[in-house]
C-alpha atoms as a PDB file:
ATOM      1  CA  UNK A   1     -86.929 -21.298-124.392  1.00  0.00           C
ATOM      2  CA  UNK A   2     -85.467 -19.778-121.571  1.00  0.00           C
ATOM      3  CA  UNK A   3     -85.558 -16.055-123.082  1.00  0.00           C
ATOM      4  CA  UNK A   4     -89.429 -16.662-123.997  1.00  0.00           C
ATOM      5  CA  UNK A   5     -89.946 -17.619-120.329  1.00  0.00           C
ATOM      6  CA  UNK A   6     -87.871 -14.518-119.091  1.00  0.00           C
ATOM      7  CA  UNK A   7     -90.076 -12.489-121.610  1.00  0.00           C
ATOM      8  CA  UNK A   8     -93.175 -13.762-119.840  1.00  0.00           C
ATOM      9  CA  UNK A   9     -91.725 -12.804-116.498  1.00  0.00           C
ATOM     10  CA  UNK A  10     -91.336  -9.654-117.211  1.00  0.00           C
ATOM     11  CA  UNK A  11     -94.601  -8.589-118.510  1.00  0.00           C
ATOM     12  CA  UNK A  12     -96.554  -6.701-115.676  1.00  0.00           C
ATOM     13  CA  UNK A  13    -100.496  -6.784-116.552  1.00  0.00           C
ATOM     14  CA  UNK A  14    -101.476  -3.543-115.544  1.00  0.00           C
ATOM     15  CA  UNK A  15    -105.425  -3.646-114.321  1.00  0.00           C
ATOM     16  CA  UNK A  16    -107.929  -1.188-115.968  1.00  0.00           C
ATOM     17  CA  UNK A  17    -109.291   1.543-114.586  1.00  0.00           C
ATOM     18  CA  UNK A  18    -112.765   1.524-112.486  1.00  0.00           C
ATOM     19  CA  UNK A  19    -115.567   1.831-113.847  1.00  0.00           C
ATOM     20  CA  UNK A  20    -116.471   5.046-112.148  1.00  0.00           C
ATOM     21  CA  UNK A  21    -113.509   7.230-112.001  1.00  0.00           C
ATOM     22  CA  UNK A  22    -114.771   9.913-109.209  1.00  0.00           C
ATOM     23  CA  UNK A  23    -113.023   8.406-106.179  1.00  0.00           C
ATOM     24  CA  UNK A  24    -109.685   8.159-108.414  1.00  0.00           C
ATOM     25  CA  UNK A  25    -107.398  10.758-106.678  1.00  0.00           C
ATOM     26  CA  UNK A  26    -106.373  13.264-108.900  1.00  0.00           C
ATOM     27  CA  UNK A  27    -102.819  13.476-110.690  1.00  0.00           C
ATOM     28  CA  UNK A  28    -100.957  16.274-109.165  1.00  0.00           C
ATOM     29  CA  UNK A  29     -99.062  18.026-112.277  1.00  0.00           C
ATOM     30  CA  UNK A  30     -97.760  21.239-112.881  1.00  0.00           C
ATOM     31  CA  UNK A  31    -100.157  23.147-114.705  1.00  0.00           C
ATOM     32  CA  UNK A  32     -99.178  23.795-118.511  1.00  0.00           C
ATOM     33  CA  UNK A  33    -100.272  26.155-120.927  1.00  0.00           C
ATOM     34  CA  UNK A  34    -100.077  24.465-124.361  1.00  0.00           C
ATOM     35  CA  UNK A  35     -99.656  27.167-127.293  1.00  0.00           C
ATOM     36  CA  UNK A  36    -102.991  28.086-129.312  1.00  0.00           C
ATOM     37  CA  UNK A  37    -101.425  25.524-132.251  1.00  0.00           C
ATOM     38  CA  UNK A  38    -102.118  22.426-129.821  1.00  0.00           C
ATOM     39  CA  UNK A  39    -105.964  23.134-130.160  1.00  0.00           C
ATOM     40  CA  UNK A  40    -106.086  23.239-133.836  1.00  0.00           C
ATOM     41  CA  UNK A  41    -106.226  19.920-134.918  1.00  0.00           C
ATOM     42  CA  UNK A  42    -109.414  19.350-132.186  1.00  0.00           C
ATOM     43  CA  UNK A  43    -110.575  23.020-133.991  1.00  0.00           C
ATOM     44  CA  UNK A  44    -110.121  20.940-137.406  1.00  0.00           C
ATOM     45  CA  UNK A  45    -111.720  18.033-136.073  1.00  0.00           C
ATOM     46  CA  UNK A  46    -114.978  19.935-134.836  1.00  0.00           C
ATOM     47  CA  UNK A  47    -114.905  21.947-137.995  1.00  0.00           C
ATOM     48  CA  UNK A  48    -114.717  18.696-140.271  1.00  0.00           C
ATOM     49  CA  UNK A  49    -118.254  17.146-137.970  1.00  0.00           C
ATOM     50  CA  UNK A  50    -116.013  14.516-137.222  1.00  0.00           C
ATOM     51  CA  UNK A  51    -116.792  15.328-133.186  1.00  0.00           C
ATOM     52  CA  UNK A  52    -118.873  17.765-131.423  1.00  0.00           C
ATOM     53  CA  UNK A  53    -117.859  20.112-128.926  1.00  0.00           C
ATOM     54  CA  UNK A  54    -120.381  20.012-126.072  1.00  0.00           C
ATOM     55  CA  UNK A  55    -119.676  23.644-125.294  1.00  0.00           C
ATOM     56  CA  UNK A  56    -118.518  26.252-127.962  1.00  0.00           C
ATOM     57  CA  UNK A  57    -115.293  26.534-128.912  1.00  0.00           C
ATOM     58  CA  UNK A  58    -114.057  24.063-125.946  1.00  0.00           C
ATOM     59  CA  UNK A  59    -113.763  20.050-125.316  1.00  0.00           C
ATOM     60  CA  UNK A  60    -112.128  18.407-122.141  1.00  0.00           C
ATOM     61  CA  UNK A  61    -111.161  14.855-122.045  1.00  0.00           C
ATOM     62  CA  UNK A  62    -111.183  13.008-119.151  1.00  0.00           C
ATOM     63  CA  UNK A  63    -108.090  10.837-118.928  1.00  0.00           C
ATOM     64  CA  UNK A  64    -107.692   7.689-116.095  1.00  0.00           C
ATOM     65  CA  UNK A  65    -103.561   7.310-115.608  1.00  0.00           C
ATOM     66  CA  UNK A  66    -101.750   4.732-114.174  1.00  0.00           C
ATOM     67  CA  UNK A  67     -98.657   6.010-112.054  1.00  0.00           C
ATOM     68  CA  UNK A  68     -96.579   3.540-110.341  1.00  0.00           C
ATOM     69  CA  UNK A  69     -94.669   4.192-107.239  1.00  0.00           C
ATOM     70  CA  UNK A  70     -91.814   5.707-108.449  1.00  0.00           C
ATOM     71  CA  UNK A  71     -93.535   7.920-110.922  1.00  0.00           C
ATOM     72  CA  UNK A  72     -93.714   6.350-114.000  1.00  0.00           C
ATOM     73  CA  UNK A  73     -96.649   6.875-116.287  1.00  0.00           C
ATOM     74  CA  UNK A  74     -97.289   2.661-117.575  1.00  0.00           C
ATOM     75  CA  UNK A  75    -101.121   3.347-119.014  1.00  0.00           C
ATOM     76  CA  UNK A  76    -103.515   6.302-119.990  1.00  0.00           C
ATOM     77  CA  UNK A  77    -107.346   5.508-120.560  1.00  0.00           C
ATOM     78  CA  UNK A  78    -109.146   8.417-122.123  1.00  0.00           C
ATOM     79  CA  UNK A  79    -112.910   8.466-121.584  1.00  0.00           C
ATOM     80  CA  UNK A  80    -114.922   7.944-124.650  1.00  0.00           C
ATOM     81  CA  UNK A  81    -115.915  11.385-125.773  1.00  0.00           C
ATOM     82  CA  UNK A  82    -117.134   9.556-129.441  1.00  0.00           C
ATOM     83  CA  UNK A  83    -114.288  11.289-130.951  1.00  0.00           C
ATOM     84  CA  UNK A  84    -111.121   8.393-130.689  1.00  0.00           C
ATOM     85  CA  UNK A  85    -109.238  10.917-132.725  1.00  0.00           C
ATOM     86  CA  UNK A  86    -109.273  13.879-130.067  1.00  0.00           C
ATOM     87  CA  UNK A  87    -108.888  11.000-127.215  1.00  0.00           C
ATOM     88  CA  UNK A  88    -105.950   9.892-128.368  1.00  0.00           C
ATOM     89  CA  UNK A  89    -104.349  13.237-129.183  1.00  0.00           C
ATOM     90  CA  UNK A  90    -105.296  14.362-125.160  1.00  0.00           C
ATOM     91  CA  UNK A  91    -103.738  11.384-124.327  1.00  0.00           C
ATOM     92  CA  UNK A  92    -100.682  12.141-126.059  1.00  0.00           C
ATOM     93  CA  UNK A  93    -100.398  15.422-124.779  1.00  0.00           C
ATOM     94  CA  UNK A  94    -100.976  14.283-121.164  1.00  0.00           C
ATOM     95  CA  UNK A  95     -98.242  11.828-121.389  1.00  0.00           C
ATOM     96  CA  UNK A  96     -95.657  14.410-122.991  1.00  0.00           C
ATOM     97  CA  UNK A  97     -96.677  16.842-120.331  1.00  0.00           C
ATOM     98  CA  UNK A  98     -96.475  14.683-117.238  1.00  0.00           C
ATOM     99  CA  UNK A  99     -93.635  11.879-117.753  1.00  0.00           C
ATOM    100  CA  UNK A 100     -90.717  13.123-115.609  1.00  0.00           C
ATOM    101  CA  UNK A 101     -92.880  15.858-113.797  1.00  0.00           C
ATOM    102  CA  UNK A 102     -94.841  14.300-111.237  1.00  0.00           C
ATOM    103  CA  UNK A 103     -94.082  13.488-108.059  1.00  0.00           C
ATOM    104  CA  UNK A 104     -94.197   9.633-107.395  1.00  0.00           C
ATOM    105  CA  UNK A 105     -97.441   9.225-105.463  1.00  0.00           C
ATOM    106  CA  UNK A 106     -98.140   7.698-102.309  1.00  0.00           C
ATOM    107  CA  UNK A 107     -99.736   4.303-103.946  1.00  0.00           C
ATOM    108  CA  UNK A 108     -98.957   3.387-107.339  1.00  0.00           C
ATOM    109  CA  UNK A 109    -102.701   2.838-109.120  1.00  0.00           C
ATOM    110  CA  UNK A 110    -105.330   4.721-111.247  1.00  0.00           C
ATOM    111  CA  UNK A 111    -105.307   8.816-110.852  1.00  0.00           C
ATOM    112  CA  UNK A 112    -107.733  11.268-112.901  1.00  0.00           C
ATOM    113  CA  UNK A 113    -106.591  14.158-114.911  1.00  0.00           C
ATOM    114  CA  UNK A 114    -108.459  16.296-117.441  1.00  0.00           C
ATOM    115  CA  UNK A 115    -106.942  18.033-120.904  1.00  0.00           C
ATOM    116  CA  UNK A 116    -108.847  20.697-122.278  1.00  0.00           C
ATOM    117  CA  UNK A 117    -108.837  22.402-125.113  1.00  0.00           C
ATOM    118  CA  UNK A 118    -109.843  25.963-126.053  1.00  0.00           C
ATOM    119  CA  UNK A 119    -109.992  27.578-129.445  1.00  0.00           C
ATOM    120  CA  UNK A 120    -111.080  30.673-131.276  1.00  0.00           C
END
């Protein structure tokens, strides 16, 4: 009983992001350049008509991340692009990009951040 209490004491209940993400401040990150391979599955995606790229060759997902004072990444949000697949993956990426490189911001809370990627 006592562990299942501790349990619930420990879970932090992280709020979601605003609705309207323009007055989020953005995530300062180091800028990365992903090899051509990362934008191949999106490619694949596109290719299969299971999204559409707005532009040719190119789709950016908007991402809402939660940062906490000392610089931990605790939730990403991607914004619906009607492609969950691609979402997720630009999620992924952010996360493996930006856990252990930021600096811890001034407030802990909801930042913006945008992965894009380009293809051939």
């Amino acid at each position: 009983m006592l562990l299942a209490l501790a349990l619930q004491v420990a879970v932090v209940t992280i709020p979601s992001p605003p609705f309207d993400w323009s007055g989020l401040p953005p995530l300062r990150v180091p800028r990365a350049e992903a090899s051509a391979s990362v934008a191949d599955f999106v490619r694949e995606e596109v290719r299969a008509g299971r999204c559409a790229a707005p532009q040719p060759n190119s789709i950016a997902v908007d991402l809402a991340i939660y940062v906490t004072g000392d610089g931990k990444v605790r939730r990403i949000v991607p914004r619906a692009i009607n492609c969950p697949t691609v979402e997720q993956y630009a999620s992924g990426i952010a996360l493996r990009t930006i856990s252990g490189k930021i600096e811890p911001p001034k407030d802990a809370g909801w930042h913006r951040m945008a992965v894009t990627f380009v293809w051939q």
